[in-house]
Protein backbone atom coordinates (compact mmCIF):
# COMPACT_ATOMS: atom_id res chain seq x y z
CA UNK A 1 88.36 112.77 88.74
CA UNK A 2 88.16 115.11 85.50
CA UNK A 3 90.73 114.73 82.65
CA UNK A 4 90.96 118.07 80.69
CA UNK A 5 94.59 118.40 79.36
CA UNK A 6 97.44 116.93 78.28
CA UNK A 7 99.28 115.51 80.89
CA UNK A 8 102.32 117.67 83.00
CA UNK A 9 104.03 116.15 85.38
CA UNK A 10 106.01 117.80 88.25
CA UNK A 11 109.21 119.57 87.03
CA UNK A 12 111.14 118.09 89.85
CA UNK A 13 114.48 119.78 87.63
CA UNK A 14 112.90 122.86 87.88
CA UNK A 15 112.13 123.03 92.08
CA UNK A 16 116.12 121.92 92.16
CA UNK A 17 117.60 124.51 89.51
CA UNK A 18 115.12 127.36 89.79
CA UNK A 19 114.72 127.53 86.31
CA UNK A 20 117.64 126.26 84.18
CA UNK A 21 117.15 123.15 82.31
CA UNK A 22 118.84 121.99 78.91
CA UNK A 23 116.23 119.90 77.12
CA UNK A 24 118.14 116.89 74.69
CA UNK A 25 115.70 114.81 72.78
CA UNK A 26 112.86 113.66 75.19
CA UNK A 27 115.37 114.22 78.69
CA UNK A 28 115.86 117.92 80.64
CA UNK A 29 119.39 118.17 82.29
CA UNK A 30 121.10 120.78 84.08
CA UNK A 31 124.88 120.38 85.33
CA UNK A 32 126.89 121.82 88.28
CA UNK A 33 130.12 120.71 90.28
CA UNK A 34 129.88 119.29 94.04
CA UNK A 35 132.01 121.76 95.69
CA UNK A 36 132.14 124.26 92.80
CA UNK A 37 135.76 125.51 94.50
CA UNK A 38 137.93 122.73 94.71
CA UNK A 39 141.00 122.39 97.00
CA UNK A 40 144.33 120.96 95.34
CA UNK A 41 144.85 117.18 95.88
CA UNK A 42 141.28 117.01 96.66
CA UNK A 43 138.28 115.11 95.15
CA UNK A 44 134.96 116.48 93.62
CA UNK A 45 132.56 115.21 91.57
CA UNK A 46 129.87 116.11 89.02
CA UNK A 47 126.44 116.59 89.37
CA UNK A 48 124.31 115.90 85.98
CA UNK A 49 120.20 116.32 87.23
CA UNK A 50 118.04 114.38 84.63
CA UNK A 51 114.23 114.32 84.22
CA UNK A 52 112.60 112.33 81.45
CA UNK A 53 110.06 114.36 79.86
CA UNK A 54 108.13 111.13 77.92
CA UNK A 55 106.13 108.63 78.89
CA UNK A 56 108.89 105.86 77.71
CA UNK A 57 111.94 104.13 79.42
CA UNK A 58 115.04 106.23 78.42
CA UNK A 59 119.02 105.15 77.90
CA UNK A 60 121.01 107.67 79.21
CA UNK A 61 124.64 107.78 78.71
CA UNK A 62 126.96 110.54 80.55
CA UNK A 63 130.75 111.10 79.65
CA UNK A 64 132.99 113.43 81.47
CA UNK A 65 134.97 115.93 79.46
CA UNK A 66 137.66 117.03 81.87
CA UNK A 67 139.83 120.02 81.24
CA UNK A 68 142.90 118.35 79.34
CA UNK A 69 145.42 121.19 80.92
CA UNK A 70 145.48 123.57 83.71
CA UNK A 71 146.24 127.35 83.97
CA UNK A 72 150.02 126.64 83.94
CA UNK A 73 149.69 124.09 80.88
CA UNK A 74 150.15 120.98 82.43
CA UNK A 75 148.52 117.62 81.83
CA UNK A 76 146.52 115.20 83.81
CA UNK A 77 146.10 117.30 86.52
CA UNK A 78 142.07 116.68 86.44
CA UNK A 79 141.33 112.61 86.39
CA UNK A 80 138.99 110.01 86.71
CA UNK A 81 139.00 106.44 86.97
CA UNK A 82 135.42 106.29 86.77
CA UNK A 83 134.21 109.15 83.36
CA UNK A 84 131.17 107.44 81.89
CA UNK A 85 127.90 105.97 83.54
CA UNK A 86 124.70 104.40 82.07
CA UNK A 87 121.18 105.20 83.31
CA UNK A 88 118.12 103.34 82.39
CA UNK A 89 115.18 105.72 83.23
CA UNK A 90 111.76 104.95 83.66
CA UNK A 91 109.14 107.26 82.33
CA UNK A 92 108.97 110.40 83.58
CA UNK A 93 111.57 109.95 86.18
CA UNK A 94 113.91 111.95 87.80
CA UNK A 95 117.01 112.04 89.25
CA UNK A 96 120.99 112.83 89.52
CA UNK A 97 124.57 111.18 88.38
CA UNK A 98 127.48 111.85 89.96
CA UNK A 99 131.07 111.55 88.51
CA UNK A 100 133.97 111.42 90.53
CA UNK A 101 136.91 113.60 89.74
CA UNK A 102 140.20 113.92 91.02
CA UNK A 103 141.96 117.49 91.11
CA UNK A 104 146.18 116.90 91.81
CA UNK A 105 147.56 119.12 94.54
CA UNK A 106 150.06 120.08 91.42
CA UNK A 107 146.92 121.59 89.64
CA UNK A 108 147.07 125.70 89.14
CA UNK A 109 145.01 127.94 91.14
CA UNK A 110 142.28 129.33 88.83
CA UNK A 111 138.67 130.38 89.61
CA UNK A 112 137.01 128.89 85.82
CA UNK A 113 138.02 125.72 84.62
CA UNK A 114 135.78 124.63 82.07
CA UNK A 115 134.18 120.67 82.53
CA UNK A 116 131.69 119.21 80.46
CA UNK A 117 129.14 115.84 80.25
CA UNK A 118 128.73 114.72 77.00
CA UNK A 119 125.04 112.99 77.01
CA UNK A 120 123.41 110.77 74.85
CA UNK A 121 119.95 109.67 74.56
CA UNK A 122 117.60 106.90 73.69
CA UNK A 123 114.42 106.20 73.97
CA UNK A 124 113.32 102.90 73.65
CA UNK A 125 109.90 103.08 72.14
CA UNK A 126 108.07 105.89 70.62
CA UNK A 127 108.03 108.53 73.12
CA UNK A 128 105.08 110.98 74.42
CA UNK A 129 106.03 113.95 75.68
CA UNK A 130 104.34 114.55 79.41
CA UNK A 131 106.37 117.35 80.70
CA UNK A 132 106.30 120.54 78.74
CA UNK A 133 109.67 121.84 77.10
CA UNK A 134 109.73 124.83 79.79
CA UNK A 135 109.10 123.02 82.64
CA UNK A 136 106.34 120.32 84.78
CA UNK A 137 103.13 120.66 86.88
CA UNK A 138 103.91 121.88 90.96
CA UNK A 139 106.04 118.78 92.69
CA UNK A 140 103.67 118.53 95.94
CA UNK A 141 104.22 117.07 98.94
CA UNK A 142 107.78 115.37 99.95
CA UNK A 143 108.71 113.06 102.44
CA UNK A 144 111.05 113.92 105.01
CA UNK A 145 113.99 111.77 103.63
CA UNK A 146 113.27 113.42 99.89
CA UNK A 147 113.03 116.74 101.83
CA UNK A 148 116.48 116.56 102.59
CA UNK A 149 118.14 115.37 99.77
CA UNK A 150 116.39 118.08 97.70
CA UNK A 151 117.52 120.56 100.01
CA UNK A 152 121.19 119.71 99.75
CA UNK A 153 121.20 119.81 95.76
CA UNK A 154 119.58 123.32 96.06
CA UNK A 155 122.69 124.39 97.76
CA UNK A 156 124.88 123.84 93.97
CA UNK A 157 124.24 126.16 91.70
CA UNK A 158 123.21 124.55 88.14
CA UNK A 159 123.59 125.48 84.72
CA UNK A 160 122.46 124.59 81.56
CA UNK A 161 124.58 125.51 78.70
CA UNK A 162 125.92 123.38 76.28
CA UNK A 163 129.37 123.37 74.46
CA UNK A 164 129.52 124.71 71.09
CA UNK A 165 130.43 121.81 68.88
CA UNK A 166 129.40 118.41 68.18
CA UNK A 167 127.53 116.13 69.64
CA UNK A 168 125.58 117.18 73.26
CA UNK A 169 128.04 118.50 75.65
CA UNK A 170 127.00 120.64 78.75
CA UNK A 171 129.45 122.61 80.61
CA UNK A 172 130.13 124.39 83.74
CA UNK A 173 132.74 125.90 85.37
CA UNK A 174 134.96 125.32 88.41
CA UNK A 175 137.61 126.52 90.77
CA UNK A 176 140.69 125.52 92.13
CA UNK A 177 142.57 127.20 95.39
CA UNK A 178 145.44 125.95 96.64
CA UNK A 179 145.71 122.31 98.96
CA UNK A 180 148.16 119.87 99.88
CA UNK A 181 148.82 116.39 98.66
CA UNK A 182 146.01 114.12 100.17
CA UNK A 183 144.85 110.88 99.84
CA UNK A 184 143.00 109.85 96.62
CA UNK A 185 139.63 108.97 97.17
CA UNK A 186 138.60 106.33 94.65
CA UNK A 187 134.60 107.53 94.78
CA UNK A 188 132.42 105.57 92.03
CA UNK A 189 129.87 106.97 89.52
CA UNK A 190 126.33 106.88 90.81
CA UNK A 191 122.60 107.24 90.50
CA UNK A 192 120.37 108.32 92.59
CA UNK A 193 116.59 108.41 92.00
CA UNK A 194 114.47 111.01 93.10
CA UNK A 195 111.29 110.59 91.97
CA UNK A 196 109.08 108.35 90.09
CA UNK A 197 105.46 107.57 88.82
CA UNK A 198 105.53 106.00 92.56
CA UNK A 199 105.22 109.01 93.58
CA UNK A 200 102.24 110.52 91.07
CA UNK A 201 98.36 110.75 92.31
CA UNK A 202 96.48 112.66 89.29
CA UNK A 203 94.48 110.07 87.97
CA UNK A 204 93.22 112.26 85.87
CA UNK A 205 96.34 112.88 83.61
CA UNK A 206 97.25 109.18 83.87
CA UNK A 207 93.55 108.50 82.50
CA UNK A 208 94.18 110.90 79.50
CA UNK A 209 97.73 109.32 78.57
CA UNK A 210 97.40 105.85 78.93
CA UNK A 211 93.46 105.11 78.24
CA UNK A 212 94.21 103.82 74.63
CA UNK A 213 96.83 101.53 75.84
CA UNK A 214 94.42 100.18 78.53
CA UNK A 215 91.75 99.51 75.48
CA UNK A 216 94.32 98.12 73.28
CA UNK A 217 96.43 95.70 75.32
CA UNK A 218 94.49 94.92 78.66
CA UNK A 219 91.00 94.76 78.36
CA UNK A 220 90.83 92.31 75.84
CA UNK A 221 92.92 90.36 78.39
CA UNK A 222 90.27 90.30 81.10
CA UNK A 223 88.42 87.27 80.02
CA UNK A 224 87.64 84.82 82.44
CA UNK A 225 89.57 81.97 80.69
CA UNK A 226 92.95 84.33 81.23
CA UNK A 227 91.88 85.43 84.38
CA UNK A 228 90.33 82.57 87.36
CA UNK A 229 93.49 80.60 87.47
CA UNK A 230 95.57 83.64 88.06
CA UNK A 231 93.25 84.91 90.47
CA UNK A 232 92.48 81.65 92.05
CA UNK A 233 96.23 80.86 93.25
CA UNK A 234 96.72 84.57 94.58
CA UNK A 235 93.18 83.99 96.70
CA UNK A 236 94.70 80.75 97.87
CA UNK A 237 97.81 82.35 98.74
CA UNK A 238 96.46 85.46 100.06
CA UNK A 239 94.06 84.17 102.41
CA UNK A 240 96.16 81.19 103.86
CA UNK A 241 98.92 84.37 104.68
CA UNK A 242 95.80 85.91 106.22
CA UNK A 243 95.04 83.02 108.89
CA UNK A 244 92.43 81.67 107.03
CA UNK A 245 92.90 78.72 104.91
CA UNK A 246 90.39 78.26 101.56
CA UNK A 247 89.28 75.05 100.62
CA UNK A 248 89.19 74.86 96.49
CA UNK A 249 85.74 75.43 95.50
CA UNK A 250 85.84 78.17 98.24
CA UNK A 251 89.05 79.61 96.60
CA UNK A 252 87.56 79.34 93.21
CA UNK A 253 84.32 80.90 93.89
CA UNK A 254 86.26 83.86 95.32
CA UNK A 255 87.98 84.48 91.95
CA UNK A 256 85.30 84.05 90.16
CA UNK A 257 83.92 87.15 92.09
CA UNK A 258 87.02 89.11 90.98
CA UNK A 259 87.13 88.18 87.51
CA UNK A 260 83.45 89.22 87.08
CA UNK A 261 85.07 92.51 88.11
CA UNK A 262 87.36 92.47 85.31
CA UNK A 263 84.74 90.92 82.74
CA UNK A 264 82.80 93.94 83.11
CA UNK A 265 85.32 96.37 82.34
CA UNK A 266 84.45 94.90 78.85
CA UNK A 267 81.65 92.94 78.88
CA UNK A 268 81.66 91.91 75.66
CA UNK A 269 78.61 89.18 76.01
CA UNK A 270 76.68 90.89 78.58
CA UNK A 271 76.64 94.41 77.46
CA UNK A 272 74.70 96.16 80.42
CA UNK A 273 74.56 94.28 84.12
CA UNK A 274 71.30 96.17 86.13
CA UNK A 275 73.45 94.95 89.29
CA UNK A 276 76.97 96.75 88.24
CA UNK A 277 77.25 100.22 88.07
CA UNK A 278 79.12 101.81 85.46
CA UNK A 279 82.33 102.49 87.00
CA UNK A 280 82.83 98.74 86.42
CA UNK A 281 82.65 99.53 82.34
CA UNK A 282 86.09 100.35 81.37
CA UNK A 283 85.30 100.32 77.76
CA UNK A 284 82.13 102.59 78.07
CA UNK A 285 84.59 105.25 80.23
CA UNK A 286 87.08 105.18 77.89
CA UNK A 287 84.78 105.69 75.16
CA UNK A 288 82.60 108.43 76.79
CA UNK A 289 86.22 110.35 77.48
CA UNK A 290 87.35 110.49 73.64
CA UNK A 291 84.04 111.91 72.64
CA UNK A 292 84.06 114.60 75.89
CA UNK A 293 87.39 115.03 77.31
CA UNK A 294 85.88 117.49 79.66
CA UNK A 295 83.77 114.49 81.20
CA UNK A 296 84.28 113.32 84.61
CA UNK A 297 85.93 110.03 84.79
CA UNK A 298 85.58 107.22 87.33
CA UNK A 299 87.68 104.17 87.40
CA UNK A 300 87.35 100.91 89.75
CA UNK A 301 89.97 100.68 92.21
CA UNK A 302 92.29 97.95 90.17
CA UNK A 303 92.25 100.31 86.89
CA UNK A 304 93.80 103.43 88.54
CA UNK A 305 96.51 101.19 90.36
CA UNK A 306 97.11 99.57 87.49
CA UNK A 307 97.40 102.90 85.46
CA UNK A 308 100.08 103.50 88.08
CA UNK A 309 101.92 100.69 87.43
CA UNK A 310 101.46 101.56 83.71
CA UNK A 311 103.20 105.07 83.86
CA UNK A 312 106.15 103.34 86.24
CA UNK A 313 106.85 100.61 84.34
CA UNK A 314 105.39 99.77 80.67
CA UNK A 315 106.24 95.99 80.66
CA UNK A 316 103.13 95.80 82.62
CA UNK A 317 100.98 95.83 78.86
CA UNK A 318 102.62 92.39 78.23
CA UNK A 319 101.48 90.92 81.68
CA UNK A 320 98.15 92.81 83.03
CA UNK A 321 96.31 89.96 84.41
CA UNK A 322 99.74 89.24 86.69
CA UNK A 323 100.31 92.56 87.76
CA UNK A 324 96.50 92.34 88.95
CA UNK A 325 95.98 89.36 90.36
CA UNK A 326 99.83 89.87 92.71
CA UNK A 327 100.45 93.55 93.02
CA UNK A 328 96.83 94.68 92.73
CA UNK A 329 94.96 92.23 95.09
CA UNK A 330 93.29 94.42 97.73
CA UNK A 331 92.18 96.85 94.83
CA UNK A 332 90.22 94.30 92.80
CA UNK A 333 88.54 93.10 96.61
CA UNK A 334 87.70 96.67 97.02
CA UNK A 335 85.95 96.60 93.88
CA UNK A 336 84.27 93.24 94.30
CA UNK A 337 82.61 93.83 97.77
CA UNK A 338 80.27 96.17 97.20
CA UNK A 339 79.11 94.27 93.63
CA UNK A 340 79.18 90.74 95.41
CA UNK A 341 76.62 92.74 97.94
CA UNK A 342 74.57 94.06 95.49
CA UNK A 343 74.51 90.62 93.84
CA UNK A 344 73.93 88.57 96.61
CA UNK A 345 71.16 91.28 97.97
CA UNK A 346 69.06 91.06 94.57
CA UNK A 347 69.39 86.91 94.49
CA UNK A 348 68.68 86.36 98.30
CA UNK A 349 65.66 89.39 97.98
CA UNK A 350 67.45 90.54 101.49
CA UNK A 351 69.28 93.71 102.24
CA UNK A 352 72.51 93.14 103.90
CA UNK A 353 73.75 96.57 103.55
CA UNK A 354 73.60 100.17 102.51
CA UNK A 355 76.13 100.48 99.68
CA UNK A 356 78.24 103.20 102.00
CA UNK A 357 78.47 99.83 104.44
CA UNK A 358 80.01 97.63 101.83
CA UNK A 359 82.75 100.15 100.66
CA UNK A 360 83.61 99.99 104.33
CA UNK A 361 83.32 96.50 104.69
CA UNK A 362 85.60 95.91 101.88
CA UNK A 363 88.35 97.56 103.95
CA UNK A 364 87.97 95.95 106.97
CA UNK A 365 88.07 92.47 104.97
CA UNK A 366 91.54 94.24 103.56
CA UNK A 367 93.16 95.32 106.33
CA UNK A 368 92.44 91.71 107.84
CA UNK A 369 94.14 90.13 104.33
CA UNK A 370 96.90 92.57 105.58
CA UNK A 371 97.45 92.01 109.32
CA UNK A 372 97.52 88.24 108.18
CA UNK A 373 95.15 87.80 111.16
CA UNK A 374 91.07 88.36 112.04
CA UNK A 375 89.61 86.88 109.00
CA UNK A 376 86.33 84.28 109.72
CA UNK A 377 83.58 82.80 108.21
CA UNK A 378 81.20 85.65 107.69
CA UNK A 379 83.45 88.03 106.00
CA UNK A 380 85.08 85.03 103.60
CA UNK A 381 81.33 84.04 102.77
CA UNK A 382 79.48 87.28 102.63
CA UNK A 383 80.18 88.66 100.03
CA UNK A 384 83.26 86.98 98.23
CA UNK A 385 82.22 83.67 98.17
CA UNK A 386 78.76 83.88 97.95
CA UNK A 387 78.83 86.55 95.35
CA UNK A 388 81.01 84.05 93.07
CA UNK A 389 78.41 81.42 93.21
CA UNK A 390 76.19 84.41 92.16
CA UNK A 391 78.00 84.81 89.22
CA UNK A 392 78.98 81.01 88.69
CA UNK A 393 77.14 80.98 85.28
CA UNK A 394 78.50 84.02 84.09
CA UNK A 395 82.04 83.25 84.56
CA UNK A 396 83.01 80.16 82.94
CA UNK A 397 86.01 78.81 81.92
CA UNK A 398 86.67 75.44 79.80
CA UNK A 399 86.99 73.19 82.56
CA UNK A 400 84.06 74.15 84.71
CA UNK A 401 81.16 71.91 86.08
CA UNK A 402 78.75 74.41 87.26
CA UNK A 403 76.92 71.56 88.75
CA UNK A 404 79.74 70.17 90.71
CA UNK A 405 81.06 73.77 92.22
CA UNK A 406 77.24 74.20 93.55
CA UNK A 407 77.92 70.58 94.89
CA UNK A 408 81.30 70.66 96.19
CA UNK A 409 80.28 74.34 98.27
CA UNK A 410 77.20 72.41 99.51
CA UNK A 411 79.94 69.75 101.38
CA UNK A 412 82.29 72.79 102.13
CA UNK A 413 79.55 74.86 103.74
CA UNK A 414 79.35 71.22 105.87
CA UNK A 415 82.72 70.82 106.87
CA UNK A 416 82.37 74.28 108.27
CA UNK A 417 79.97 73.40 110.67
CA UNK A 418 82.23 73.89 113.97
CA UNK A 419 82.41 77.83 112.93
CA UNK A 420 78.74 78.47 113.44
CA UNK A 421 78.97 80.53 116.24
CA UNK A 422 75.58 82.59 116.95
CA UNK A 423 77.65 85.23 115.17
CA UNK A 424 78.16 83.75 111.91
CA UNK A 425 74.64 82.09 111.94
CA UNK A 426 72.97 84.42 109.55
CA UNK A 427 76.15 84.12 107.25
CA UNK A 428 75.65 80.27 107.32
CA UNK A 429 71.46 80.63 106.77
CA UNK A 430 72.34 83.13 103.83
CA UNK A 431 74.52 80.43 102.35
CA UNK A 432 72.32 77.58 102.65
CA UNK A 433 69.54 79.66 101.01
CA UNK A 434 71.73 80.75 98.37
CA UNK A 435 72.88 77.15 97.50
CA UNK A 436 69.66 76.02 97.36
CA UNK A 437 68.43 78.78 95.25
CA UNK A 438 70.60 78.48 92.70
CA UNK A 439 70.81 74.44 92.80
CA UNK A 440 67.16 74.85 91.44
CA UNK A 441 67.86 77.90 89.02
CA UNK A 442 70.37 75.11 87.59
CA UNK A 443 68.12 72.29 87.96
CA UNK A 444 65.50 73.90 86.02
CA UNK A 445 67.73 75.93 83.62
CA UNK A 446 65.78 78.89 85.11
């Protein structure tokens, strides 16, 4: 992917309104009435559309402002038990509230009744702006259920204008014709989302926006002391769901593999790794993009997804190695596979695969975590497992006795005897020889 401008993302408010759009500190709003010609003794309701335009999670407050008279003078004829709603927005999201209003069948007939929502906002951290003042980047591609909603809110015609006064107050304009006493609906005040950084694919302008953050508050996270534990219990967990149930060393070696991804998106000890290419190197990416923005930029798998959960929700910064190790699983296996290959290909002086193979590999291994079923010996060993005794001596945390995982694989490999089929005997020659090559690269401090 490329990263050449600030970001813009879709002006969902604009594909609704056509163009109007009120813009109130960092939120764009536009206002109409659901029907705009209301019968007498009949309910409506409000319509406020709301985008955030920054990269922040936003308090919005709406307020109805109902007409405090009709055309003939009198009072109360315009109510709601329900005037004010709070909205906690997530960056860059958009959607609509609704406010429920009740017209008496004593109101006057008159075709423009003035109503207003008075709106106030908050961000709650220093914003970024990532939709333009005018308008957002094309919306793409909807699903059918978003299709339809957004084709019923095209149907209300939306204004923008504000009140002239204090405070932030935009109006529209209704009708009334005449009705009959009815029964009063007692609707509630509602919000309904339409679209979030869920729904958001350009890597690129995620890349540009959130890249310092990434430096700042994850990578120096990635260490294998904050790391292996984390990643250990979700390998336990994730491949006992899958059918196929770890024994500890096994389960251990396995996220020691992953978190050898993660150590070299900032490998602060080992600098360079001949057997990791550089889309592992966080650090040197982010670098080489603030001296040449126009630079291509590749990510691993886990760094994109996790930019994603970045731009929907912020709070991931305090907890990255969480987020990763539950919500971002499969991404960080897709990233491992094809290292552990390369890894296990240089140490055993055997190829196993071509490097297109083991990108392939590494989603048949995922869809198996997924179907909970299919997972056996072969593809738990080669690469996972053996690639984390690969990298045993290069991920260590304070409790580790490099000597006993070699040993305590040696008596797993064992108990796994019954599983070698003539199918999985190469995986079980590959791990002997393995074992034994690095129980003398340890031996001998080689």
């Amino acid at each position: 992917m490329s990263a050449t401008s600030p970001p813009n993302y879709p002006d969902v408010l604009g594909t609704l309104t056509g163009g109007p759009r009120c813009n109130i500190n960092v939120v764009q709003l536009a206002l109409a009435v659901r029907p705009r010609v209301v019968r007498a003794g009949k309910p409506f309701e409000v319509v406020l559309l709301v985008q955030n335009a920054s990269d922040v999670d936003v308090d919005l407050t709406a307020s109805l402002r109902l007409p405090e008279r009709d055309a003939r003078k009198q009072k109360d004829q315009f109510v709601s038990r329900h005037p004010r709603l709070v909205v906690g927005l997530r960056p860059a999201e958009a959607g609509y509230v609704t406010l429920p209003v009740a017209c008496a069948a004593t109101a006057a007939v008159y075709d423009a009744y003035k109503i207003g929502i008075a709106v106030q906002v908050k961000p709650l951290a220093k914003p970024q702006r990532i939709r333009q003042p005018q308008g957002g980047g094309p919306l793409g591609t909807l699903n059918e259920a978003a299709q339809a909603e957004f084709e019923e809110l095209r149907k209300l015609y939306f204004t923008a204008e504000k009140r002239f006064g204090p405070g932030d107050v935009l109006e529209t304009t209704f009708g009334v014709l005449p009705g009959r006493l009815g029964r009063i609906v007692d609707t509630h005040p509602g919000w309904v989302s339409l679209w979030t950084m869920a729904e958001y694919t350009d890597e690129a302008a995620m890349f540009s926006l959130y890249a310092p953050l990434i430096a700042e508050h994850v990578l120096p996270k990635l260490r294998p002391q904050y790391t292996v534990e984390p990643l250990r219990e979700a390998t336990l967990t994730n491949f006992e769901q899958a059918g196929y149930a770890l024994k500890p060393v096994e389960a251990l070696l396995i996220a020691k593999m992953l978190a050898r991804v993660l150590q070299l998106a900032d490998p602060v000890d080992d600098l360079t790794d001949y057997r990791a290419g550089h889309v592992y190197n966080v650090l040197q990416t982010i670098n080489r993009y603030n001296e040449a923005p126009d630079a291509r930029v590749e990510l691993p798998y886990w760094c994109a997804g996790l930019l994603r959960a970045i731009a929907d929700n912020r709070a991931v910064l305090q907890q990255p190695v969480r987020v990763i190790s539950r919500a971002l699983y499969h991404d960080l296996i897709r990233d491992a596979v094809p290292l552990a290959v390369e890894i296990i290909q240089k140490d055993a002086g055997q190829d196993i695969s071509t490097p297109a193979e083991a990108h392939t590999y590494a989603d048949s291994i995922i869809r198996f975590l997924q179907a909970g079923d299919g997972l056996d010996f072969e593809r738990v060993y080669v690469p996972l497992v053996l690639g984390g005794l690969s990298v045993n001596e290069q991920v260590i945390t304070k409790d580790d006795r490099l000597d006993k995982i070699i040993l305590e694989l040696e008596t797993a490999l064992d108990e796994r005897s019954d599983e070698q089929t003539d199918a999985a005997a190469a995986a079980f020659e590959l791990a002997r020889k393995l074992i034994d090559y690095h129980s003398q690269q340890f031996r001998y401090g080689v």
